[in-house]
C-alpha atoms as a PDB file:
ATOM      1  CA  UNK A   1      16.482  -5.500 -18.754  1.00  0.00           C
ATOM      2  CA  UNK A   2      15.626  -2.708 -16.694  1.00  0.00           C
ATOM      3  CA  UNK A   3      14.283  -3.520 -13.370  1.00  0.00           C
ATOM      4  CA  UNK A   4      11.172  -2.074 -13.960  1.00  0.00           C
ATOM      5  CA  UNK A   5      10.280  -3.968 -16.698  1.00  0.00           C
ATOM      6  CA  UNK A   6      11.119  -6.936 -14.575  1.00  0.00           C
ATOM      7  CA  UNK A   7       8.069  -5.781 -12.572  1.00  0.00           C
ATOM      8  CA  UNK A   8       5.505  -5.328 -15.047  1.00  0.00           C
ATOM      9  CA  UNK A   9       6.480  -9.122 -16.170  1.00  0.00           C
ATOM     10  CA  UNK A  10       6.302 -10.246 -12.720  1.00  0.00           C
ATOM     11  CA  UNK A  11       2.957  -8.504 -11.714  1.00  0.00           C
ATOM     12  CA  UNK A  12       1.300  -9.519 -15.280  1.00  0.00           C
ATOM     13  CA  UNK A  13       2.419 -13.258 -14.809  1.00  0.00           C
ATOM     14  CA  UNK A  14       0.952 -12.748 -11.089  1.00  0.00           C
ATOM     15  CA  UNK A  15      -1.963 -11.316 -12.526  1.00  0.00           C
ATOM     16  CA  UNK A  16      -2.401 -13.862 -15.368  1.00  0.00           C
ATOM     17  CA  UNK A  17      -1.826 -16.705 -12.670  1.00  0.00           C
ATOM     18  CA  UNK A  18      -4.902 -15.006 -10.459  1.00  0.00           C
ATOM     19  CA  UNK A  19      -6.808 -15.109 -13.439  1.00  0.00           C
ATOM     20  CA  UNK A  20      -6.282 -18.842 -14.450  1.00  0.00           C
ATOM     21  CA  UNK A  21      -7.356 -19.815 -10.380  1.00  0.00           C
ATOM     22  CA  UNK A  22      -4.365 -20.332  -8.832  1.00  0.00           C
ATOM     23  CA  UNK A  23      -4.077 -20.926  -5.580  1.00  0.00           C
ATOM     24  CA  UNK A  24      -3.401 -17.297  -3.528  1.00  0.00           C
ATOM     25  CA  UNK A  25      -0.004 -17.065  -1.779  1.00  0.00           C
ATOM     26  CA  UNK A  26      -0.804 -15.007   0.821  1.00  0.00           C
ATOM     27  CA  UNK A  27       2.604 -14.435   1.949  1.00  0.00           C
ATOM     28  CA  UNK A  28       5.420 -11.516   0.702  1.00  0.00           C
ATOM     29  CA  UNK A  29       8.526 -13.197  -0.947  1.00  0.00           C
ATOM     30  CA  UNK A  30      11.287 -10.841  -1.921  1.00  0.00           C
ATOM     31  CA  UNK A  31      13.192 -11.043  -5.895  1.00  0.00           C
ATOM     32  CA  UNK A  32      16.828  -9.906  -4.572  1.00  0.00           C
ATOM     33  CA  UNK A  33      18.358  -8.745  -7.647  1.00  0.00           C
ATOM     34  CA  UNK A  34      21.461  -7.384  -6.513  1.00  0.00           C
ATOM     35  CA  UNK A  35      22.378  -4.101  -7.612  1.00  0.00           C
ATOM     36  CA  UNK A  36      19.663  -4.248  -9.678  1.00  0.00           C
ATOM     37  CA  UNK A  37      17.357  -3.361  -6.826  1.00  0.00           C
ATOM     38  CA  UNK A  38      14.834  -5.323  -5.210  1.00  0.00           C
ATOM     39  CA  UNK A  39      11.075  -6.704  -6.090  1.00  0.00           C
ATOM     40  CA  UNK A  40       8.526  -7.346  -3.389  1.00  0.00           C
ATOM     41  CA  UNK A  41       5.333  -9.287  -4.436  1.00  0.00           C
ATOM     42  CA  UNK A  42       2.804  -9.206  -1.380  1.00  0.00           C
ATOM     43  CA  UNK A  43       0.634 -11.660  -1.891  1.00  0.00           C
ATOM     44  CA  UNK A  44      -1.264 -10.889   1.361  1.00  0.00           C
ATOM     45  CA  UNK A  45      -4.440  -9.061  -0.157  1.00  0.00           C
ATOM     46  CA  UNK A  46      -6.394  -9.471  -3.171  1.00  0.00           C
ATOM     47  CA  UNK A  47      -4.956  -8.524  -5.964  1.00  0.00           C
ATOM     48  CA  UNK A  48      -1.482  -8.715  -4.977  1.00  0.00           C
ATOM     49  CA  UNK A  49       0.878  -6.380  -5.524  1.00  0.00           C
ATOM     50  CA  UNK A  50       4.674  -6.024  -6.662  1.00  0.00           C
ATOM     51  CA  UNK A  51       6.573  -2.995  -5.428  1.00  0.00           C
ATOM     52  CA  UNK A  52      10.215  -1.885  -5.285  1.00  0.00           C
ATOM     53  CA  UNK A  53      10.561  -1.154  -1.587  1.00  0.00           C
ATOM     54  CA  UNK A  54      12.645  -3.750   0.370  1.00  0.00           C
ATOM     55  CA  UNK A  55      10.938  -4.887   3.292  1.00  0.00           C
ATOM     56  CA  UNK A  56      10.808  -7.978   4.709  1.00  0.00           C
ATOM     57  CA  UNK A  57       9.599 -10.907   3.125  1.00  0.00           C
ATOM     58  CA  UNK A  58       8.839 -14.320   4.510  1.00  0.00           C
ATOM     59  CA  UNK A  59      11.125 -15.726   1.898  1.00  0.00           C
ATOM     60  CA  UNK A  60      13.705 -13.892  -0.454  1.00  0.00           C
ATOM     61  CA  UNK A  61      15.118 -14.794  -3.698  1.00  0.00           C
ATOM     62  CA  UNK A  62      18.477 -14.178  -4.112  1.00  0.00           C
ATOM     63  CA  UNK A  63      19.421 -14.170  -8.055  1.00  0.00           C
ATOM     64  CA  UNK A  64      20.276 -12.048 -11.379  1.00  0.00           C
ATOM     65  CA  UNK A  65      17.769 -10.252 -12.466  1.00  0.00           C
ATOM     66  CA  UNK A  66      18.512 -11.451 -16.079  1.00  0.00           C
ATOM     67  CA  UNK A  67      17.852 -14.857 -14.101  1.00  0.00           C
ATOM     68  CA  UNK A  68      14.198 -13.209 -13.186  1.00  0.00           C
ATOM     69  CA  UNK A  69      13.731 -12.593 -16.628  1.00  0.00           C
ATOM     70  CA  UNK A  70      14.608 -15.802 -18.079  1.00  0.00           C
ATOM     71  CA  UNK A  71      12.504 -17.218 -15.357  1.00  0.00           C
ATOM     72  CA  UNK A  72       9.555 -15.397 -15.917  1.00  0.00           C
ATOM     73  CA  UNK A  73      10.239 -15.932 -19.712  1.00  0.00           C
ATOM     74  CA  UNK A  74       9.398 -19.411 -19.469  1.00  0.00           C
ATOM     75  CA  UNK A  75      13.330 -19.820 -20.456  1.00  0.00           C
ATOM     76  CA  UNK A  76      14.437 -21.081 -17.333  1.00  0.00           C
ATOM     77  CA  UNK A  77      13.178 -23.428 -14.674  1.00  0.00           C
ATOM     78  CA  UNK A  78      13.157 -22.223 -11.126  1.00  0.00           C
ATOM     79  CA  UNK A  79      13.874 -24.977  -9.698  1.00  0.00           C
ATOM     80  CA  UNK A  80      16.566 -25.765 -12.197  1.00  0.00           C
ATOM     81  CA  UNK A  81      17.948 -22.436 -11.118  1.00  0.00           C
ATOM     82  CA  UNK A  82      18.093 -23.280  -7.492  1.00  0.00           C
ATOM     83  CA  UNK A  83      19.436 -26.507  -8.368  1.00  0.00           C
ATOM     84  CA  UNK A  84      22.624 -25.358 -10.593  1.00  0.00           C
ATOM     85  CA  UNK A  85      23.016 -22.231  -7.465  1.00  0.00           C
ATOM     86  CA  UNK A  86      21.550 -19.419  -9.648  1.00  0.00           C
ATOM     87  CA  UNK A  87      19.012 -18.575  -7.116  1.00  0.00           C
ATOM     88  CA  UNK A  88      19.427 -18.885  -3.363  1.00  0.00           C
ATOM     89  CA  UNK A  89      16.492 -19.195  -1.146  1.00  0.00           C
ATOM     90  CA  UNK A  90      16.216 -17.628   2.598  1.00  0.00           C
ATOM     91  CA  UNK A  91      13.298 -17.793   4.899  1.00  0.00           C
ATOM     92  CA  UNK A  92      10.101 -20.120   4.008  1.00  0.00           C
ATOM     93  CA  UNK A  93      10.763 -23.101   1.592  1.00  0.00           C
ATOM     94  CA  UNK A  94       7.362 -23.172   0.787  1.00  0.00           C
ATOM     95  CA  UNK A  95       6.621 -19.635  -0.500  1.00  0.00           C
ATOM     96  CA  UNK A  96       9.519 -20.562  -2.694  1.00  0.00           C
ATOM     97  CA  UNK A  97       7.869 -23.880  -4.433  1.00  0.00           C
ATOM     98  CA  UNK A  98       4.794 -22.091  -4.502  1.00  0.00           C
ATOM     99  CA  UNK A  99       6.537 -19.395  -6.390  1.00  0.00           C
ATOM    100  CA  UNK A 100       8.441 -22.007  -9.059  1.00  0.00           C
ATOM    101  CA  UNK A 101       4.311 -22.991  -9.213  1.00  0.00           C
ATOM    102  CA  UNK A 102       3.441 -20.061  -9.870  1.00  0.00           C
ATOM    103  CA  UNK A 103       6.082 -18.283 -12.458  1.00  0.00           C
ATOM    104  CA  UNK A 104       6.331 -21.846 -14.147  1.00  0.00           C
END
């Protein structure tokens, strides 16, 4: 799947997420997809917003982007993909498990 179809599914299940009262993250994580490219969901302002440019992020994601998909799917499990070492977590745990909360 082209990477920017991997953003409109990850800024409509951010949006969708917003809209059922989930808690805000308030923090920027970073969707390392490779070659593939990079997301960047900043979560700092209201609405949040997912962009291509690499910046830095106060946790990154380091997986396939046909990972993201199946993730954001509802295919795969986050944390079932961090457990079997299909996505690798730098930086702040906790954006992470707030993430699996969030894209779950």
């Amino acid at each position: 799947m082209p990477i920017d179809d991997l953003q409109r599914m990850l800024t409509d299940k951010v949006a969708q997420a917003g809209r059922l009262g989930g808690a805000p993250l308030g923090k920027v994580a970073k969707f390392d997809l490779g070659d593939a490219g990079v997301l960047v969901l900043d979560a700092t302002a209201s609405p949040a917003a997912v962009t291509r440019e690499d910046r830095a992020a106060d946790c990154t994601l380091q997986l396939a982007a046909a990972d993201l998909e199946r993730i954001l799917d509802g295919d795969l499990d986050a944390t079932a993909a961090f457990m079997a070492g299909r996505l690798q977590v730098k930086g702040d745990m906790g954006v992470a498990m707030q993430l699996a909360a969030l894209l779950g």
